[in-house]
Protein backbone atom coordinates (compact mmCIF):
# COMPACT_ATOMS: atom_id res chain seq x y z
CA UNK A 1 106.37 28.33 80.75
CA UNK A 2 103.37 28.50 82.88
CA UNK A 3 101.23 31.34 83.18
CA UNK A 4 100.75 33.80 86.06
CA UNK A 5 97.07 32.58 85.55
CA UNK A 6 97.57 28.82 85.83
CA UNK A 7 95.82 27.05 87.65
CA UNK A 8 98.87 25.33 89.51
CA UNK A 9 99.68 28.66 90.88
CA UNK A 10 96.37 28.66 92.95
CA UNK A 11 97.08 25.00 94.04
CA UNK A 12 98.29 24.51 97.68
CA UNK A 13 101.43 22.09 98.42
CA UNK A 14 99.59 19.27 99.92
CA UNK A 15 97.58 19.00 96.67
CA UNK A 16 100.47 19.26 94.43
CA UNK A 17 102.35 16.87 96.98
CA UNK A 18 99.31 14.43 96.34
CA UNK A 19 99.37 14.89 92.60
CA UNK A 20 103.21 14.52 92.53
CA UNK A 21 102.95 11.07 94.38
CA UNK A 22 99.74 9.81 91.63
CA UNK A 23 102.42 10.87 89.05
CA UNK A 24 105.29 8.96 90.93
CA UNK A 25 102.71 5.70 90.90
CA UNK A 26 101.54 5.66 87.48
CA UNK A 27 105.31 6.36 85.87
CA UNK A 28 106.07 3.38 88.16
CA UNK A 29 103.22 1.54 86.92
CA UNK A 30 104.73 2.26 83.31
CA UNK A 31 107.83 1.68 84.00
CA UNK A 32 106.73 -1.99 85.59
CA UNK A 33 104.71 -3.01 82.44
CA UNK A 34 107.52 -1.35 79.99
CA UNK A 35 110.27 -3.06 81.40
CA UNK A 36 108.97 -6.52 82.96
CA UNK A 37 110.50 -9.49 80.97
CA UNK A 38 107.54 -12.55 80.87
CA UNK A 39 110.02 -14.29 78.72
CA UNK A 40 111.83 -15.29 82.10
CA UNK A 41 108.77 -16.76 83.90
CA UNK A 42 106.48 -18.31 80.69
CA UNK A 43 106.69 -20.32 78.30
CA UNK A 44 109.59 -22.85 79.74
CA UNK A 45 109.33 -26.33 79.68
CA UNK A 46 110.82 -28.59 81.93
CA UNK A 47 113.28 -30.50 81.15
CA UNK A 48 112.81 -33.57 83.42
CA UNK A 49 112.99 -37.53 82.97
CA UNK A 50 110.05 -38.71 85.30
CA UNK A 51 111.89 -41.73 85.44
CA UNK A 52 114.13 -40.23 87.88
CA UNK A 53 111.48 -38.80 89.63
CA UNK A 54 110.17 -41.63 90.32
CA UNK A 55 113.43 -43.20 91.43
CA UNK A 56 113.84 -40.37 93.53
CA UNK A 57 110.60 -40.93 95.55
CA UNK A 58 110.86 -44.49 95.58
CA UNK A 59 114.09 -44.68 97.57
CA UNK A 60 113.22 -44.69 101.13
CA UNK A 61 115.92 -41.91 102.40
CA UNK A 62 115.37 -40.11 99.67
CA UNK A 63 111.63 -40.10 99.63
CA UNK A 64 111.34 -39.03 103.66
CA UNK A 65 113.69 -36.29 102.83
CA UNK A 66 111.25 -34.03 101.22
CA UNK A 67 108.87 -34.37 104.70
C-alpha cells in the first residue's frame, strides 16, 4: 500500500497518464521480444530444383509472365 507521503500522490494525471503509456510501451516491447518466434522466418532452406527454374524462365509465356 502506498503511503500518504508518496510521491505518486503529489503527481498530476497528465504525468501519471505519460508514465502509464512508457509502461504500456516497454511491457509491449517485452512482450514483442518474449513472444516473437525467429524459428518461423530463419534458418529455412529452400527447397528448390534450379532446374525448374530455369525451365520456368526459359519458356517464352512463362518467362513474360513475371513482367
Amino acid at each position: 500500500m502506498l503511503s500518504p507521503n508518496s510521491s505518486f500522490k503529489t503527481m498530476n494525471r497528465a504525468e501519471l497518464k505519460l508514465l502509464h503509456q512508457k509502461l504500456k510501451e516497454i511491457v509491449e516491447d517485452l512482450e514483442s521480444a518474449i513472444y516473437s518466434d525467429t524459428e518461423s522466418y530463419t534458418n529455412h532452406t529452400l527447397n528448390v530444383d534450379y532446374q525448374d527454374v530455369l525451365d520456368y524462365y526459359n519458356d517464352t509465356a512463362n518467362a513474360e509472365e513475371g513482367l
